[in-house]
C-alpha atoms as a PDB file:
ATOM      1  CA  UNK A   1     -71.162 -13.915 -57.065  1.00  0.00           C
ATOM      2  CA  UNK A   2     -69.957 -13.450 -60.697  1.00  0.00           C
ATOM      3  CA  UNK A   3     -70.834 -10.390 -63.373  1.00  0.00           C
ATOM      4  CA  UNK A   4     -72.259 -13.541 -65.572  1.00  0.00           C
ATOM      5  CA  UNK A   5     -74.897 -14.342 -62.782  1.00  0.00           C
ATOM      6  CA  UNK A   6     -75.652 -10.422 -62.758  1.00  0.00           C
ATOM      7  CA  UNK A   7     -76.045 -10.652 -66.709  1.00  0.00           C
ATOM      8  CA  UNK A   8     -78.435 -13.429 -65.660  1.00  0.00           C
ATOM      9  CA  UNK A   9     -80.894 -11.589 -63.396  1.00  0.00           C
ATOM     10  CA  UNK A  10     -80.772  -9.210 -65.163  1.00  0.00           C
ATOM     11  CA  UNK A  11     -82.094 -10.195 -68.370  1.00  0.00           C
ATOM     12  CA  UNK A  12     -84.641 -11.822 -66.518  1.00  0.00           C
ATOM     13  CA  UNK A  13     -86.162  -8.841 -64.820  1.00  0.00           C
ATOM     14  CA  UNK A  14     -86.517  -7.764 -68.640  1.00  0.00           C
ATOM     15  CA  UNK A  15     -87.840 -10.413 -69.947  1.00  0.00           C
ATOM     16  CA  UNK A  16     -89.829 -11.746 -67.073  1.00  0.00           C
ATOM     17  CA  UNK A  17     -89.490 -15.512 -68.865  1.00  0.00           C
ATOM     18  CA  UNK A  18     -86.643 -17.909 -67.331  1.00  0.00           C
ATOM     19  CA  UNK A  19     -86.850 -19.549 -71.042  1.00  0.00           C
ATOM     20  CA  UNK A  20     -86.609 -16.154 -72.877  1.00  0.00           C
ATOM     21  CA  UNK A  21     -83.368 -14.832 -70.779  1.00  0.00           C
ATOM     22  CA  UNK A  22     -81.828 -18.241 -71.191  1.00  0.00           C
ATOM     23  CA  UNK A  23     -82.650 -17.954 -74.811  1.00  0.00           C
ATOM     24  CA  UNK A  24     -80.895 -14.400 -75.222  1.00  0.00           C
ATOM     25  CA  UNK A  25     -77.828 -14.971 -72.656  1.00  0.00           C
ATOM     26  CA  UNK A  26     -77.125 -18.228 -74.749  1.00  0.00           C
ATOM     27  CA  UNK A  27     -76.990 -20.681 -71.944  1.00  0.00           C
ATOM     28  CA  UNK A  28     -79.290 -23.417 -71.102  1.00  0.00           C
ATOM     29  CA  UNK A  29     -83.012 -22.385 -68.874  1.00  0.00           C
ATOM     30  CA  UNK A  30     -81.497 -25.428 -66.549  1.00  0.00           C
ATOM     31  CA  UNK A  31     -78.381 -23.299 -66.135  1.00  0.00           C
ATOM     32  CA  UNK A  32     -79.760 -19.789 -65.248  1.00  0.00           C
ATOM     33  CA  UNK A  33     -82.522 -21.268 -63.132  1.00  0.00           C
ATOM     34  CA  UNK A  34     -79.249 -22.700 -61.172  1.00  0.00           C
ATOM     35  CA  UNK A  35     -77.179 -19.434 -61.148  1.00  0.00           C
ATOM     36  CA  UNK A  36     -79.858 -17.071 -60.169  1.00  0.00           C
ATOM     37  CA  UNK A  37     -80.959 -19.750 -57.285  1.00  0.00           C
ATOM     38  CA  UNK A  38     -77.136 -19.578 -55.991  1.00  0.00           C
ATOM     39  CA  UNK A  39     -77.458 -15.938 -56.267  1.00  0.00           C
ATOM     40  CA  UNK A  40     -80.408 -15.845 -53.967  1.00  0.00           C
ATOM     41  CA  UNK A  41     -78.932 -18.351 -51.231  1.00  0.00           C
ATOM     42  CA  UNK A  42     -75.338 -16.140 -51.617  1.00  0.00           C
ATOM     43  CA  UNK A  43     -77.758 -12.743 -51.122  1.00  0.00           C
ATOM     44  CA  UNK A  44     -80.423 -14.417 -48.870  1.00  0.00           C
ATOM     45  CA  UNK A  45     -82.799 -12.161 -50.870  1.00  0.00           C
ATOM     46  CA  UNK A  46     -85.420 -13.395 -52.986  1.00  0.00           C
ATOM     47  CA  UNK A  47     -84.743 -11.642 -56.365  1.00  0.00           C
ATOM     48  CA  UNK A  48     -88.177 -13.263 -58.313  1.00  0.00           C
ATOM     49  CA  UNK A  49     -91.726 -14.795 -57.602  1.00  0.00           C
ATOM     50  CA  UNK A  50     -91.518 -17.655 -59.494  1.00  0.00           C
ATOM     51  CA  UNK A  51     -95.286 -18.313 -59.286  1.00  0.00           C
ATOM     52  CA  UNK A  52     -96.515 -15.840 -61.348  1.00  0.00           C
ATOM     53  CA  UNK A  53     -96.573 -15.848 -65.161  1.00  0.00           C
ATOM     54  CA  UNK A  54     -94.797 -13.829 -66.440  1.00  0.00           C
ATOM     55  CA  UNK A  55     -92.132 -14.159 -63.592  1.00  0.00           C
ATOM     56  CA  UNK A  56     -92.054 -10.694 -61.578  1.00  0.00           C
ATOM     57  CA  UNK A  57     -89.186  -9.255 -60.038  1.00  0.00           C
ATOM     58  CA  UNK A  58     -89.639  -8.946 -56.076  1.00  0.00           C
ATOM     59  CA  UNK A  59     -89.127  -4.847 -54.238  1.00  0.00           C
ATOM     60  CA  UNK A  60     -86.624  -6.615 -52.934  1.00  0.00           C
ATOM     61  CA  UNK A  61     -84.942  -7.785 -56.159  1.00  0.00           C
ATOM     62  CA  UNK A  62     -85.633  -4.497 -58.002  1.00  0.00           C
ATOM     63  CA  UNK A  63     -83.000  -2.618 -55.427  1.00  0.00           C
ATOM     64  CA  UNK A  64     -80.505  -5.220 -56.535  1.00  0.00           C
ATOM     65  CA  UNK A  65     -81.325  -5.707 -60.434  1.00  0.00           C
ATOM     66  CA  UNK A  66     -80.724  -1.708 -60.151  1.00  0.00           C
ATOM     67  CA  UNK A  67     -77.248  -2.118 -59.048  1.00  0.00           C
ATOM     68  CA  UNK A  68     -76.625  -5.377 -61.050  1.00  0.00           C
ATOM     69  CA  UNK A  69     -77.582  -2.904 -64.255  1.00  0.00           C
ATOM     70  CA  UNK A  70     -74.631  -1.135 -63.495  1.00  0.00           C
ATOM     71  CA  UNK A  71     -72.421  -3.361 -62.453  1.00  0.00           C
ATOM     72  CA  UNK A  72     -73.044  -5.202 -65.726  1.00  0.00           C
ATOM     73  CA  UNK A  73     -72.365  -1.677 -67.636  1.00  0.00           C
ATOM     74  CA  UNK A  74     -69.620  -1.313 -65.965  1.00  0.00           C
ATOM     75  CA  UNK A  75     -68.212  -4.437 -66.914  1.00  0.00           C
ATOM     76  CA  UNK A  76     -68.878  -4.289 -69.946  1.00  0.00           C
ATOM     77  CA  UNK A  77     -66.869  -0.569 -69.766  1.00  0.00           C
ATOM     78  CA  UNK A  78     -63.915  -2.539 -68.644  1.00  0.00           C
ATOM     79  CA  UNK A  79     -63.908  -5.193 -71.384  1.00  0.00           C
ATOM     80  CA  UNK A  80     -64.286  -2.290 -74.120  1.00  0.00           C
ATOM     81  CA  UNK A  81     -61.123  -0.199 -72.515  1.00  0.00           C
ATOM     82  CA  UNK A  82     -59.188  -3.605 -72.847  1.00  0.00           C
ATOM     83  CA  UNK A  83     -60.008  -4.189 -76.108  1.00  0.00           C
ATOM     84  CA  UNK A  84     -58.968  -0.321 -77.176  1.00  0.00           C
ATOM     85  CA  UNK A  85     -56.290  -1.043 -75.130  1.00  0.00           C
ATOM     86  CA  UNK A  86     -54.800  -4.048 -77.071  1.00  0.00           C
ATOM     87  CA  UNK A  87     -56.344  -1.606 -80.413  1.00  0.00           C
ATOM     88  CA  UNK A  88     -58.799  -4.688 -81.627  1.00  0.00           C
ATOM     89  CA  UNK A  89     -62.679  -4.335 -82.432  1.00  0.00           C
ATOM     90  CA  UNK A  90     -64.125  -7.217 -80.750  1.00  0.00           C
ATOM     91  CA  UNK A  91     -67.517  -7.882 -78.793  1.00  0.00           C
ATOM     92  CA  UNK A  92     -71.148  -7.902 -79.588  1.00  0.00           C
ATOM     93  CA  UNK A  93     -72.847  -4.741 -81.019  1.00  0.00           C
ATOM     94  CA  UNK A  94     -76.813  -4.546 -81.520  1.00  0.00           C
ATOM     95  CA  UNK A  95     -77.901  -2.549 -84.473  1.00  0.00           C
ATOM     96  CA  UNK A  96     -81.453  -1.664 -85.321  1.00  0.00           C
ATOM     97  CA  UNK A  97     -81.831   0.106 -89.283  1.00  0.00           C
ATOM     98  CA  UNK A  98     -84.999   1.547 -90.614  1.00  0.00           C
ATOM     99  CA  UNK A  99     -86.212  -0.267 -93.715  1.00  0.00           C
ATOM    100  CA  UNK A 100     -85.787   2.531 -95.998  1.00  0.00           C
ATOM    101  CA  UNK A 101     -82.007   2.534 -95.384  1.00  0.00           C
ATOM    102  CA  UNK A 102     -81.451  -1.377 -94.744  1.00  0.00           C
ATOM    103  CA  UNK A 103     -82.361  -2.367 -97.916  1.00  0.00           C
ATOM    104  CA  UNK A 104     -79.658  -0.299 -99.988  1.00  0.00           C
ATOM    105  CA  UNK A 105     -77.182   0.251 -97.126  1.00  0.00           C
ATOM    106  CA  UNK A 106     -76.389  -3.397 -95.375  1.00  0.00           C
ATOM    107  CA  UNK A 107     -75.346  -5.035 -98.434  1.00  0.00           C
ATOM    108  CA  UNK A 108     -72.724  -2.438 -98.954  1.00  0.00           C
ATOM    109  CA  UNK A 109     -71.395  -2.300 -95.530  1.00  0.00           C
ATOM    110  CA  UNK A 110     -71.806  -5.706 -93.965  1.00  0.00           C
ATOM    111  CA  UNK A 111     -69.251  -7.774 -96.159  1.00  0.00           C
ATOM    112  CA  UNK A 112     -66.678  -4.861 -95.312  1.00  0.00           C
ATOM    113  CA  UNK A 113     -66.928  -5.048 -91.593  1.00  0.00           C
ATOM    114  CA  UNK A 114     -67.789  -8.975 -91.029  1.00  0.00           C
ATOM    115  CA  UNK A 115     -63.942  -9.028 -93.473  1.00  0.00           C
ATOM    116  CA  UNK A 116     -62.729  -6.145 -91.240  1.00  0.00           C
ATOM    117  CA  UNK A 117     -63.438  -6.902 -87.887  1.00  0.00           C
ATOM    118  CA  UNK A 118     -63.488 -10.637 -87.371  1.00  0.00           C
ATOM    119  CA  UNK A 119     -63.771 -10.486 -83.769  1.00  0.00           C
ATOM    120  CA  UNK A 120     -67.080  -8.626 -83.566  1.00  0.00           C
ATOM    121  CA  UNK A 121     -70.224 -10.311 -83.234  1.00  0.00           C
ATOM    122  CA  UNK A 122     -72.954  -8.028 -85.123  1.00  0.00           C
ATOM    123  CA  UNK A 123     -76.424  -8.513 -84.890  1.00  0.00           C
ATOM    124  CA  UNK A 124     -78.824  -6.409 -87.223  1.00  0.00           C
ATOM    125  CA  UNK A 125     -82.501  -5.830 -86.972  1.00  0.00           C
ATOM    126  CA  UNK A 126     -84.894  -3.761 -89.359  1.00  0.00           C
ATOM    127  CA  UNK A 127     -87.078  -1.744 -87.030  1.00  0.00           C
ATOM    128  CA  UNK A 128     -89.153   1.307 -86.828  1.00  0.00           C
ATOM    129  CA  UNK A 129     -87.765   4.598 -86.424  1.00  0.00           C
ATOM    130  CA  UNK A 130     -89.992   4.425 -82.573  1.00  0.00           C
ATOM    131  CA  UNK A 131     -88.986   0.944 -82.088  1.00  0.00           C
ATOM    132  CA  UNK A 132     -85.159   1.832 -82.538  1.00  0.00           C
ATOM    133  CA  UNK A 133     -85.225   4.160 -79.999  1.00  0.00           C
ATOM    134  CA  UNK A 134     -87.515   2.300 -77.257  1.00  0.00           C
ATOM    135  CA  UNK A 135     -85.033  -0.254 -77.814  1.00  0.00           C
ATOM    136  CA  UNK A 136     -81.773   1.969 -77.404  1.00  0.00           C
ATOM    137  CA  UNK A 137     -83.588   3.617 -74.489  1.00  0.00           C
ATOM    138  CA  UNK A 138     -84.330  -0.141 -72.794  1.00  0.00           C
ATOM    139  CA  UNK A 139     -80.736  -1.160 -73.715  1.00  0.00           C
ATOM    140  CA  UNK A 140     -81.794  -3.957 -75.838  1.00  0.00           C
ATOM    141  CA  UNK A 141     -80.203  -1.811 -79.124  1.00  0.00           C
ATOM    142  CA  UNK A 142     -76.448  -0.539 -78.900  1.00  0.00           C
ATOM    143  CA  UNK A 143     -76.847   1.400 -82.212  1.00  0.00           C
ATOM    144  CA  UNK A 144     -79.445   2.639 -84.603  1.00  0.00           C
ATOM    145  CA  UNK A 145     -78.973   3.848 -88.164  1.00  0.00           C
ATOM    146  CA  UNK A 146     -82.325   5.938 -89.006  1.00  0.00           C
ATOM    147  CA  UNK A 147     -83.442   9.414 -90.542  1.00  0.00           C
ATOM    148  CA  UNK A 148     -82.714  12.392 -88.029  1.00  0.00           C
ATOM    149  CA  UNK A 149     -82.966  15.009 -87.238  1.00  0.00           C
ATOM    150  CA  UNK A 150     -85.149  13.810 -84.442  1.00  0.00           C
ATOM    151  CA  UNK A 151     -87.470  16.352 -82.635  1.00  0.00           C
ATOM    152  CA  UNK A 152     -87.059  16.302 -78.473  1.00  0.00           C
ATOM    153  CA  UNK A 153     -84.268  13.924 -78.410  1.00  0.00           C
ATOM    154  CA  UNK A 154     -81.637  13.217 -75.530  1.00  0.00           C
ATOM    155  CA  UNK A 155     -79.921  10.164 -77.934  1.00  0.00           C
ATOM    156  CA  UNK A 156     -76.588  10.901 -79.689  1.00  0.00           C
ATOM    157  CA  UNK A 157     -76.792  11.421 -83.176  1.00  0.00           C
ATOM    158  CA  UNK A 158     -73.396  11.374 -85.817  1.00  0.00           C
ATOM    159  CA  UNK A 159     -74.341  12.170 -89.234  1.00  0.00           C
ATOM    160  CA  UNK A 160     -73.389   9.186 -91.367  1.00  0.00           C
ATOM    161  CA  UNK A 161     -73.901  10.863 -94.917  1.00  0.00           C
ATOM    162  CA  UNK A 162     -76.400  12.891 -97.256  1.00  0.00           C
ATOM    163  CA  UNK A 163     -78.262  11.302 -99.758  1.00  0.00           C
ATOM    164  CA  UNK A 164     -81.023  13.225-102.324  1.00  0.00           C
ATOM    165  CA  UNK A 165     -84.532  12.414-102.515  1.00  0.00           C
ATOM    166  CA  UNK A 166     -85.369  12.071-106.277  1.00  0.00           C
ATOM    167  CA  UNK A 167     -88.395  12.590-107.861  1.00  0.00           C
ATOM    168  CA  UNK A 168     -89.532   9.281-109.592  1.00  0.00           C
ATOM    169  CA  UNK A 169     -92.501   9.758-112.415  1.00  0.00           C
ATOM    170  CA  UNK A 170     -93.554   8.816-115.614  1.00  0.00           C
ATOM    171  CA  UNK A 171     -91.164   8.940-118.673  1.00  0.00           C
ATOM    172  CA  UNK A 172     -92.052  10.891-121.141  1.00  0.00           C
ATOM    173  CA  UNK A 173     -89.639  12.382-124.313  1.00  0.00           C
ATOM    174  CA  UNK A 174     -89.310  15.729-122.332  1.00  0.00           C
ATOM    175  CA  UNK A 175     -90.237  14.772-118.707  1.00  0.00           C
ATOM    176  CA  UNK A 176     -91.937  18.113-116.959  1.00  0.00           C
ATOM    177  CA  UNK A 177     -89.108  20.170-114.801  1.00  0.00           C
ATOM    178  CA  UNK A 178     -89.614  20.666-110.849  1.00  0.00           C
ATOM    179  CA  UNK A 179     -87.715  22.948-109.579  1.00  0.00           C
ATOM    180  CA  UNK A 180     -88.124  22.477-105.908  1.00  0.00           C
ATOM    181  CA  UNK A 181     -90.581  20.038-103.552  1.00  0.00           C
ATOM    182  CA  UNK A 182     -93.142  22.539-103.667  1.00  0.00           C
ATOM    183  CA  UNK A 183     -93.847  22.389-107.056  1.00  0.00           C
ATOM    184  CA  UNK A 184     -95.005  18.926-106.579  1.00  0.00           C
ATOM    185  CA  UNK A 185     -97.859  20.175-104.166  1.00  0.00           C
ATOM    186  CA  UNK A 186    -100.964  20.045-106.297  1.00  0.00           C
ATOM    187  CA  UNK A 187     -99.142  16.477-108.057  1.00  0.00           C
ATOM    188  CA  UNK A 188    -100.435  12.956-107.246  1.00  0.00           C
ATOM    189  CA  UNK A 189     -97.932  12.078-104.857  1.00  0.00           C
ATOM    190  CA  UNK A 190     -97.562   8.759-103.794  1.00  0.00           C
ATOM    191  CA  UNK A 191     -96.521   7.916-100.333  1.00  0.00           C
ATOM    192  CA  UNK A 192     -95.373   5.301 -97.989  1.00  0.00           C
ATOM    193  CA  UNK A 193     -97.226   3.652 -94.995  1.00  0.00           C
ATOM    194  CA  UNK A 194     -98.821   6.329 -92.687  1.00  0.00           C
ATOM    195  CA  UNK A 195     -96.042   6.525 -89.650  1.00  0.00           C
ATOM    196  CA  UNK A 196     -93.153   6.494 -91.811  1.00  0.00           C
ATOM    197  CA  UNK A 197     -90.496   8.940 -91.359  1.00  0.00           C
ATOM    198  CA  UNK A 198     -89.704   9.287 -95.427  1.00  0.00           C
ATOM    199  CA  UNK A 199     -93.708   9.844 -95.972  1.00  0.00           C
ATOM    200  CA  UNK A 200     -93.191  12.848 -93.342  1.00  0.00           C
ATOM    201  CA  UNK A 201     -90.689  13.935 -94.606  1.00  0.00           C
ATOM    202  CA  UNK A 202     -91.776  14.235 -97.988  1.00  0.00           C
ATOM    203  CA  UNK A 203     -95.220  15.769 -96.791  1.00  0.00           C
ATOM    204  CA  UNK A 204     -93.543  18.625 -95.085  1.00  0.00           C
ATOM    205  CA  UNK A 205     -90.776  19.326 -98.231  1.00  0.00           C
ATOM    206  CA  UNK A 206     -93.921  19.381-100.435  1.00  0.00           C
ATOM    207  CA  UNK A 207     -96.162  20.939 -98.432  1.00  0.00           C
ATOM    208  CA  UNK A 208     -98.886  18.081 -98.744  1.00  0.00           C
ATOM    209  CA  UNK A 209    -102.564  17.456 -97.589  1.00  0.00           C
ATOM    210  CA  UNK A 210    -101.535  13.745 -96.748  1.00  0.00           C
ATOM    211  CA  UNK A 211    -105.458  13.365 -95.883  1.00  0.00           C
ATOM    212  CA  UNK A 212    -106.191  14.381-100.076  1.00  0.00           C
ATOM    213  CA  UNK A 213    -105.980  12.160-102.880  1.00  0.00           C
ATOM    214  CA  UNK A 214    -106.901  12.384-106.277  1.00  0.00           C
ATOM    215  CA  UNK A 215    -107.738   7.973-106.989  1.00  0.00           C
ATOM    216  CA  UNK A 216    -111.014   6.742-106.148  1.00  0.00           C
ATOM    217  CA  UNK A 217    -108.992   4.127-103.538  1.00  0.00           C
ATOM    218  CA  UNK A 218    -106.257   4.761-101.365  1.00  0.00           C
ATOM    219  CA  UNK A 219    -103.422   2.564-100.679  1.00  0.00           C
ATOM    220  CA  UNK A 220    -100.167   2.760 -98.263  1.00  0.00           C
ATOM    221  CA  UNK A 221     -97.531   0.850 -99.362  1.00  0.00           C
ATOM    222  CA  UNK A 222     -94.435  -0.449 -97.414  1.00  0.00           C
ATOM    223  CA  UNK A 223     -91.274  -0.560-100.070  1.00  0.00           C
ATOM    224  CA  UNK A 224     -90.323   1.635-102.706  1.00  0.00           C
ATOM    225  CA  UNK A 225     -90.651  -0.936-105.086  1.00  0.00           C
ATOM    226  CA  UNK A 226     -94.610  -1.020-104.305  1.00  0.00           C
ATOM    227  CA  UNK A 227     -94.065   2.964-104.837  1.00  0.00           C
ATOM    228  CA  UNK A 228     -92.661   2.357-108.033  1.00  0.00           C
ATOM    229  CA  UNK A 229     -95.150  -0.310-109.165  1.00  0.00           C
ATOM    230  CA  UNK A 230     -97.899   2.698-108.486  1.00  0.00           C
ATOM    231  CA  UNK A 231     -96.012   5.238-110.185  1.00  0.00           C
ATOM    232  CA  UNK A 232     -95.990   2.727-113.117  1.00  0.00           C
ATOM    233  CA  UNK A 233     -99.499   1.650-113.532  1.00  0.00           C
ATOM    234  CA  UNK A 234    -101.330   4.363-112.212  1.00  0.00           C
ATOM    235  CA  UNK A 235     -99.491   7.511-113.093  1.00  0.00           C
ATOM    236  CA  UNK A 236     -98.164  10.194-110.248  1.00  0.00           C
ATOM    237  CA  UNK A 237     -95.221  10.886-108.822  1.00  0.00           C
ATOM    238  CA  UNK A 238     -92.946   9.546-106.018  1.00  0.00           C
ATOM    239  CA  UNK A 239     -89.822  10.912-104.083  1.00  0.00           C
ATOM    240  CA  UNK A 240     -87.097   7.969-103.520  1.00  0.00           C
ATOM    241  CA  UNK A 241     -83.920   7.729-102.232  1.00  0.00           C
ATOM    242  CA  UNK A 242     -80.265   8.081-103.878  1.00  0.00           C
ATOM    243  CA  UNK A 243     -79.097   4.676-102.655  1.00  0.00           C
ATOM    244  CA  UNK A 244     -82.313   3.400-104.053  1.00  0.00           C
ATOM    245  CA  UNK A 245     -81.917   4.807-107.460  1.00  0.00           C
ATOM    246  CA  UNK A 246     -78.369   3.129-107.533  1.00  0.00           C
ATOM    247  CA  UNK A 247     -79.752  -0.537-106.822  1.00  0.00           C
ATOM    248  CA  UNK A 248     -82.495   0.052-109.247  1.00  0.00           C
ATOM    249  CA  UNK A 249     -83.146  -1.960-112.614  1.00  0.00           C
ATOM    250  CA  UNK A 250     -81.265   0.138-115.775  1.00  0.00           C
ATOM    251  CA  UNK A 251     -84.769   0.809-117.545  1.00  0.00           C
ATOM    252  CA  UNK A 252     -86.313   2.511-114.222  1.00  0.00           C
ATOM    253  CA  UNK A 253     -83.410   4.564-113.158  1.00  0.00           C
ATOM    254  CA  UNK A 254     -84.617   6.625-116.689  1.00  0.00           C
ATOM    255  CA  UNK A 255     -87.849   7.609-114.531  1.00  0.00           C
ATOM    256  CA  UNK A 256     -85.625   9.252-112.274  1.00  0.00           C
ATOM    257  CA  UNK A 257     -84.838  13.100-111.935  1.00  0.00           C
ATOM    258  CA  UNK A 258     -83.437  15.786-109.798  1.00  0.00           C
ATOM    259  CA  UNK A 259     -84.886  18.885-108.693  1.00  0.00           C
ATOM    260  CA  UNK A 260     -82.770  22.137-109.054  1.00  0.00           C
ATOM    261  CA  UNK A 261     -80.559  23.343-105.789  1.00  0.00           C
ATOM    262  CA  UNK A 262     -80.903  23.621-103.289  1.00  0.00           C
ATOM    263  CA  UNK A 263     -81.312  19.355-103.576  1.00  0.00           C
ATOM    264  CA  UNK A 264     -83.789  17.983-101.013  1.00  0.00           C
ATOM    265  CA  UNK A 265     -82.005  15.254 -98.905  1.00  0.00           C
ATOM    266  CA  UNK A 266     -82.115  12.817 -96.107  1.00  0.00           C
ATOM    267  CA  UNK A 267     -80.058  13.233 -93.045  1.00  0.00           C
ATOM    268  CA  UNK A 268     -78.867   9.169 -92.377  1.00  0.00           C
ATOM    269  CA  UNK A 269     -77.379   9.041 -88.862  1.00  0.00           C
ATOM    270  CA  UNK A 270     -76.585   6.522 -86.148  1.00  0.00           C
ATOM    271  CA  UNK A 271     -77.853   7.528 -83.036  1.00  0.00           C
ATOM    272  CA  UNK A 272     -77.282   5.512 -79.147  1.00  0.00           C
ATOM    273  CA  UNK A 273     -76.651   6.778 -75.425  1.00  0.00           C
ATOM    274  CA  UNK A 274     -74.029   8.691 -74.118  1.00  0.00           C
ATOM    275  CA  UNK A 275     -72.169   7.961 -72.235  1.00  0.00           C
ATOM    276  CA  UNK A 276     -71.606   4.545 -73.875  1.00  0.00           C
ATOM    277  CA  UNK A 277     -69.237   1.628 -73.206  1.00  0.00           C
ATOM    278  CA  UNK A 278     -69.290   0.502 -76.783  1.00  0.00           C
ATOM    279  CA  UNK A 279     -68.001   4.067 -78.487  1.00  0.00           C
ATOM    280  CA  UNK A 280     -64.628   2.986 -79.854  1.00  0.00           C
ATOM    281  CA  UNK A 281     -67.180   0.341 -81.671  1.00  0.00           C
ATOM    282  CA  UNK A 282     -69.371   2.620 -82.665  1.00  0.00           C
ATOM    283  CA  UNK A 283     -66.900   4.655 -84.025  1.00  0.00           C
ATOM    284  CA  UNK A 284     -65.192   2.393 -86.428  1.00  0.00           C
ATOM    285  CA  UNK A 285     -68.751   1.367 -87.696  1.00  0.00           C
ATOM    286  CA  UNK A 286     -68.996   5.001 -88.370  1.00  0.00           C
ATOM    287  CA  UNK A 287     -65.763   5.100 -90.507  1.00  0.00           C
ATOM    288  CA  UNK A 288     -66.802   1.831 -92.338  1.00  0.00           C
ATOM    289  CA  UNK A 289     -70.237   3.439 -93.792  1.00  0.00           C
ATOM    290  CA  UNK A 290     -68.752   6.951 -94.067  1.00  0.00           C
ATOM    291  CA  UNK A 291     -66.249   5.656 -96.600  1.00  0.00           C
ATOM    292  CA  UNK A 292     -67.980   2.874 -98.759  1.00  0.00           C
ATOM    293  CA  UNK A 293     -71.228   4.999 -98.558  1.00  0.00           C
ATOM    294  CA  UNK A 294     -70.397   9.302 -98.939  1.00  0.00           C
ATOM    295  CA  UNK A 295     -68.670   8.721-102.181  1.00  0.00           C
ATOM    296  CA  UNK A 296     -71.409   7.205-103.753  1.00  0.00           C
ATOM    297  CA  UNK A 297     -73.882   9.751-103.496  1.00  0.00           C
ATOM    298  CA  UNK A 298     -73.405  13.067-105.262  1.00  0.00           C
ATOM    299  CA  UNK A 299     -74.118  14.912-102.517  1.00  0.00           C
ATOM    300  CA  UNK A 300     -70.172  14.946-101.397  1.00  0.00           C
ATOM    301  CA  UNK A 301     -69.474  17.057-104.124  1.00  0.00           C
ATOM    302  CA  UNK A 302     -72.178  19.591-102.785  1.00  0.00           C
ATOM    303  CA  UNK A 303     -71.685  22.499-100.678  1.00  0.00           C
ATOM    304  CA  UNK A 304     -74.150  22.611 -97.490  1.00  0.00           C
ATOM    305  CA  UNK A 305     -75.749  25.612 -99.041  1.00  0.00           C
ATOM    306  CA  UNK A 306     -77.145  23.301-102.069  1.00  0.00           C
ATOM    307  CA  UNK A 307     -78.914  20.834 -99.413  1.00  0.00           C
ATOM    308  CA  UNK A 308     -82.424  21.246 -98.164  1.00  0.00           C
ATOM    309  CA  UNK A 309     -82.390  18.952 -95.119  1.00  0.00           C
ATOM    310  CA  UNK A 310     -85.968  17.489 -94.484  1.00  0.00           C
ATOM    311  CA  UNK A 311     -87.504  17.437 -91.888  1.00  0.00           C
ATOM    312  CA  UNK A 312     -89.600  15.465 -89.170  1.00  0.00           C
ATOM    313  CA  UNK A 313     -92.727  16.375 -87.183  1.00  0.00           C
END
């Protein structure tokens, strides 16, 4: 018996498909099949009925995938206190982002920690807010980087940094002055797919009917540039990201304006289970976006009085 053929069964019991935990333990189906076969005959347990599709894990084999769950953490434990032992980042780290940070955050952060930390094998995946933390909860996701604060949750969260939500409208000579989100409650507001934590969030800052629109059609879009491309055509107004404004072409970022303090902002944060093997990883990650992303945003040169944190259902 070996912690590899323990990795083995149990990606299997999550997967249920000998091809599919193959496929994610990076080894041929030939090989598993073999290994979790040896397993069995070392055990004398059968660990999964192979004649069902999708493969089901036996009562038997559910006591020991149970135990083989945390063997496997802990041996993963052990390989992270070597490696802060010898002071090196090195593994694998899973990392699930919302796509209303991805888009403006990886491309600052990535090339600094693939230079960085050669040794560490990152895999990133644009999810959901609810699929980020199924995933962290099922311990297919390490790390997620998503809006919080999160109502009734038992995850960590570590604040990553601030960034203002910015009102984005027509341009006019002498653009019309909003003080605060409120003042954009009887506006045409336009907002992102229903389900989306910055569409919440901007609903409860402006204290919006979401369910009342003034166009004779209603549409959802996905990306902020579809938000723009509204804004543009059809008039209205949209709230958008700092980051975003940053990336965006020279003649839009003229469309964009500031309310008056306190500044409506996002909370960005990484959030994952504690207690975690991976936290010395986790925690240079956190370093890496805290310093190529908080002095970018002119919210680090704002006292937490001046920031209206919004908020999620």
């Amino acid at each position: 018996m070996n912690l590899q053929q323990l990795e083995y069964i149990v990606a299997l019991d999550q997967h249920r498909s000998f091809s599919k935990a193959a496929e994610v333990c990076f080894v041929t189906q030939a090989t598993l099949s073999t290994m979790v076969k040896k397993l069995e005959e070392e055990l004398n347990v059968v660990l999964f009925d192979r004649k069902t599709m999708p493969t089901i894990t036996t009562d038997a084999g559910r006591e020991i995938v149970d135990i083989a769950k945390e063997m496997v953490f802990l041996g993963k434990l052990l390989k992270q206190t070597a490696s802060h032992i010898n002071d090196t980042i090195v593994g694998k780290l899973t990392l699930g982002v919302i796509p209303t940070v991805a888009g403006n955050l990886l491309h600052r952060i990535l090339p600094i920690i693939q230079e960085k930390y050669p040794a560490l094998e990152l895999h990133v995946f644009e999810y959901t807010t609810p699929t980020i933390l199924q995933k962290i909860k099922s311990n297919e996701l390490d790390l997620g980087i998503l809006s919080t604060p999160l109502p009734n949750s038992d995850l960590e969260e570590r604040i990553l940094y601030y960034e203002k939500l910015k009102i984005y409208g027509p341009m006019h000579s002498k653009p019309k002055r909003y003080s605060s989100p409120k003042d954009l409650q009887n506006e045409s507001v336009w907002l992102l797919e229903e389900g989306n934590c910055l569409s919440d969030q901007v609903v409860n800052l402006c204290a919006l009917n979401p369910k009342k629109s003034a166009k004779n059609f209603h549409f959802k879009p996905n990306t902020f540039e579809s938000l723009m491309n509204m804004v543009h055509h059809f008039q209205g107004l949209t709230l958008l990201p700092e980051l975003f404004f940053l990336d965006a072409p020279a003649g839009r970022k003229e469309r964009f304006h500031d309310f008056e303090a306190p500044f409506p902002v996002r909370e960005i944060s990484m959030v994952f289970h504690r207690p975690y093997a991976k936290l010395r990883i986790i925690q240079a990650i956190e370093n890496e976006i805290k310093q190529a992303i908080q002095p970018l945003l002119s919210t680090a040169t704002l006292k937490n009085s001046d920031l209206l944190i919004a908020k999620m259902d």
